[in-house]
N, C-alpha and C. Protein backbone atom coordinates (compact mmCIF):
# COMPACT_ATOMS: atom_id res chain seq x y z
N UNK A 1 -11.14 5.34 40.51
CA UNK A 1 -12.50 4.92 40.24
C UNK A 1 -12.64 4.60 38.76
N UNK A 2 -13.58 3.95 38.24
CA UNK A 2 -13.78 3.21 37.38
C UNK A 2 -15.57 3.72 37.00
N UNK A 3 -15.07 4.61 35.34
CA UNK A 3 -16.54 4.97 35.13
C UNK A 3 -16.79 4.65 33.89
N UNK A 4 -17.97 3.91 33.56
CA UNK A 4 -18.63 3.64 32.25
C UNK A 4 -19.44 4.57 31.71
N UNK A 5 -19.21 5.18 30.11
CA UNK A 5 -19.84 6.48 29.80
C UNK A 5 -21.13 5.90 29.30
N UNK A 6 -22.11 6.40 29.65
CA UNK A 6 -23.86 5.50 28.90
C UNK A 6 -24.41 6.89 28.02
N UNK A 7 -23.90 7.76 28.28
CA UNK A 7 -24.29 9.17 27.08
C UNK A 7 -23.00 9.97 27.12
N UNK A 8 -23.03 10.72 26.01
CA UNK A 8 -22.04 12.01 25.64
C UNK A 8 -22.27 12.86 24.35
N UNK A 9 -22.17 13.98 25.11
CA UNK A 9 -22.33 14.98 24.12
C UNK A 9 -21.23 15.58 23.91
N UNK A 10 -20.79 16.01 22.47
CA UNK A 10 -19.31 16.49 21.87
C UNK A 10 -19.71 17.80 21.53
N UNK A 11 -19.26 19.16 22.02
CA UNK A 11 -19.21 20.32 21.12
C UNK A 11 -18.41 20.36 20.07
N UNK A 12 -19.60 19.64 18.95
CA UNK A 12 -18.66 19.82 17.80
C UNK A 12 -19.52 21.44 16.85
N UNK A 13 -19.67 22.20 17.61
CA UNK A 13 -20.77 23.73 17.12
C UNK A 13 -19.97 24.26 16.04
N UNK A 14 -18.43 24.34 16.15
CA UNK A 14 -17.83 25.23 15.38
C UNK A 14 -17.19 24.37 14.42
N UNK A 15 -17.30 23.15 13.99
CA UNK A 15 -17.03 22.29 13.31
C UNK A 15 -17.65 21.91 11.91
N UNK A 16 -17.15 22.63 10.96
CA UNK A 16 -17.84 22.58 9.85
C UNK A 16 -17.16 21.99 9.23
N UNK A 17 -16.10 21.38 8.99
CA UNK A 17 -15.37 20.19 8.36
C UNK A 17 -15.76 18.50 8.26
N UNK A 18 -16.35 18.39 9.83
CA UNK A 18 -16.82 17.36 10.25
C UNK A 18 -18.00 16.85 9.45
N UNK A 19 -17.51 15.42 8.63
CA UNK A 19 -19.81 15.53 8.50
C UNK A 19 -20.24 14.30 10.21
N UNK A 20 -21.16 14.07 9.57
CA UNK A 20 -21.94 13.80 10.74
C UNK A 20 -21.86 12.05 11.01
N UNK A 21 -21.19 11.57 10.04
CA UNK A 21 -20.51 10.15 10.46
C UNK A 21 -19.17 9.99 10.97
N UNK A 22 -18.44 11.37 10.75
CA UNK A 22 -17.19 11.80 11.69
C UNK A 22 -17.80 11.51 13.47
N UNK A 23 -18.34 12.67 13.50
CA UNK A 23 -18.76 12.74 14.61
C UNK A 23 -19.57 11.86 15.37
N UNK A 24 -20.42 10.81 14.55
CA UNK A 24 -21.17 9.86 15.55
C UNK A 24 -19.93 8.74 15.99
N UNK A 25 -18.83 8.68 14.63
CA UNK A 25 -18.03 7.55 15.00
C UNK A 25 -17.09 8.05 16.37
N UNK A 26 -16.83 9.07 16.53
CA UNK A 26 -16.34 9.99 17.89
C UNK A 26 -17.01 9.46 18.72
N UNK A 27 -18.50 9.82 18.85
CA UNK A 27 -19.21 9.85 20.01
C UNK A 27 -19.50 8.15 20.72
N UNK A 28 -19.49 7.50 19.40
CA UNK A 28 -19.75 6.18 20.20
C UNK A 28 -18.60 5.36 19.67
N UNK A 29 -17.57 5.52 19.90
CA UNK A 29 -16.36 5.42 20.17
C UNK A 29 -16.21 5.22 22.04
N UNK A 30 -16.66 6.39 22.31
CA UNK A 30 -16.88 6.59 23.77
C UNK A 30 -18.00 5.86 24.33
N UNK A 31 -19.20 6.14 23.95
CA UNK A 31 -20.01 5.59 24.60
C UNK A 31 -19.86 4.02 24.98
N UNK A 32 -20.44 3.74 26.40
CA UNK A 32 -19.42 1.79 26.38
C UNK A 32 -17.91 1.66 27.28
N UNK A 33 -17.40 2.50 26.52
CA UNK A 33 -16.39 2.54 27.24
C UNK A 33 -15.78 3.54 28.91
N UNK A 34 -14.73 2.17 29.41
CA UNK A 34 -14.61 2.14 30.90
C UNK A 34 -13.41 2.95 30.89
N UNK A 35 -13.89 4.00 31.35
CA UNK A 35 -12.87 4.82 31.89
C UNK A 35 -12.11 5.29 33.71
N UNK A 36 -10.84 5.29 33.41
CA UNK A 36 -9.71 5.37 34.87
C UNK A 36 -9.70 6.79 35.48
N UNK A 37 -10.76 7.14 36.19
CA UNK A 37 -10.47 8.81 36.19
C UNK A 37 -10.68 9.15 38.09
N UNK A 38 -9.92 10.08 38.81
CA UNK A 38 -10.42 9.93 40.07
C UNK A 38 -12.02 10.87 40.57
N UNK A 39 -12.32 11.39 39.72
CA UNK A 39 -13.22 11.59 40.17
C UNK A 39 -14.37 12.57 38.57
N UNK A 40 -15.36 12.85 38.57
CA UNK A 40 -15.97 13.30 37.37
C UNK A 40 -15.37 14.17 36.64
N UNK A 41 -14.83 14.90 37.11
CA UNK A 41 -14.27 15.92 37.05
C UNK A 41 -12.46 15.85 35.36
N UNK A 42 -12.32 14.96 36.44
CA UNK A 42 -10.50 13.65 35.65
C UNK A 42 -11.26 13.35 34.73
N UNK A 43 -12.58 12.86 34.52
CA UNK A 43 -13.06 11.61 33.86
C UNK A 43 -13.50 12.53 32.37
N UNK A 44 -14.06 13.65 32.46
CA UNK A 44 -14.15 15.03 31.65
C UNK A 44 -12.80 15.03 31.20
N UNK A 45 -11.58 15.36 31.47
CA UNK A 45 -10.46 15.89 31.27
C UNK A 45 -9.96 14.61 30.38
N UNK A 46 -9.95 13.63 31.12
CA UNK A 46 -9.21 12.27 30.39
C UNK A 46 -9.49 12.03 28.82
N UNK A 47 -10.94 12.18 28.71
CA UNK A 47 -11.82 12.13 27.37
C UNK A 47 -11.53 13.12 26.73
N UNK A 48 -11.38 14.14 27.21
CA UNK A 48 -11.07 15.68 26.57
C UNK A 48 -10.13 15.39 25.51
N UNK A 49 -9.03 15.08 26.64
CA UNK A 49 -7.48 14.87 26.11
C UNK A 49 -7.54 13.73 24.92
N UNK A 50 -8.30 12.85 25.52
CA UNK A 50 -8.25 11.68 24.50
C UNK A 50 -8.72 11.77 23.19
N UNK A 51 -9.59 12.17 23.26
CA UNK A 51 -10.91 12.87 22.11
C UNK A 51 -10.09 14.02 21.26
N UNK A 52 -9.90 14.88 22.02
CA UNK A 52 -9.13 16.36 21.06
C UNK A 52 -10.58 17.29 21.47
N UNK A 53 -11.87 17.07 22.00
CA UNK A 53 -13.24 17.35 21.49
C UNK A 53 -13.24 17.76 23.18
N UNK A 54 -14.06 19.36 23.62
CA UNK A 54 -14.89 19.30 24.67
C UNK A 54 -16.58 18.39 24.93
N UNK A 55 -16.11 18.59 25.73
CA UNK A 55 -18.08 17.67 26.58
C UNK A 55 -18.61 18.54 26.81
N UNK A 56 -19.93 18.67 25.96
CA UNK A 56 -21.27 19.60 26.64
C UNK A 56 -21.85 18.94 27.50
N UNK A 57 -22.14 17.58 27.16
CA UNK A 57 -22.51 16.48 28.70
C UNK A 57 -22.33 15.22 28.75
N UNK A 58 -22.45 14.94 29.85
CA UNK A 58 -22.24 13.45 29.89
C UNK A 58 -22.98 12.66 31.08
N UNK A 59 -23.31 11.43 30.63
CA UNK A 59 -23.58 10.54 31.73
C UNK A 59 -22.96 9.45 31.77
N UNK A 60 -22.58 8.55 32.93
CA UNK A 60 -22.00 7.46 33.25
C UNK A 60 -22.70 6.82 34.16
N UNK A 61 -22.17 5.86 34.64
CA UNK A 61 -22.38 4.80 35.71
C UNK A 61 -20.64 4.87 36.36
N UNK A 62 -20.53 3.81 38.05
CA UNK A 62 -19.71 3.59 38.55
C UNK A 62 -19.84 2.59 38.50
N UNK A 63 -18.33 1.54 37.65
CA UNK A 63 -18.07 0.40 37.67
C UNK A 63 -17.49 0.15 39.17
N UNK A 64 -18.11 -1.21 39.61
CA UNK A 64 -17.66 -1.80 40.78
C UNK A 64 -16.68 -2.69 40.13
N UNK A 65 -15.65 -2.91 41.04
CA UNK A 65 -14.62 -3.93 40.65
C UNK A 65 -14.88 -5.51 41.36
């Protein structure tokens, strides 16, 4: 399946290194982009991995092909 992220939230809580143009360039980095995941669940994990960063939340859409 094929999911487009339209919000995301990064736990960046314990991140005091980061300033805050670190982190928006993270976040909408993602946002927009079409992600290959089988189900919400993958699609969390994929970003995880990709990112280095957990998700406090997220929303998407399902791209139709």
């Amino acid at each position: 399946m094929r999911f487009q992220v339209t919000q995301i939230e990064f736990d960046f809580d314990d991140e005091e290194e980061m300033n805050e143009d670190e982190k928006n360039t993270i976040t909408n980095e993602c946002i927009g982009q079409v992600w290959e995941a089988i189900d919400e669940d993958d699609l969390i994990e994929e970003i995880t991995c990709t990112t280095g960063w957990c998700i406090k939340s997220i929303d998407y859409r399902h791209v139709l092909v």
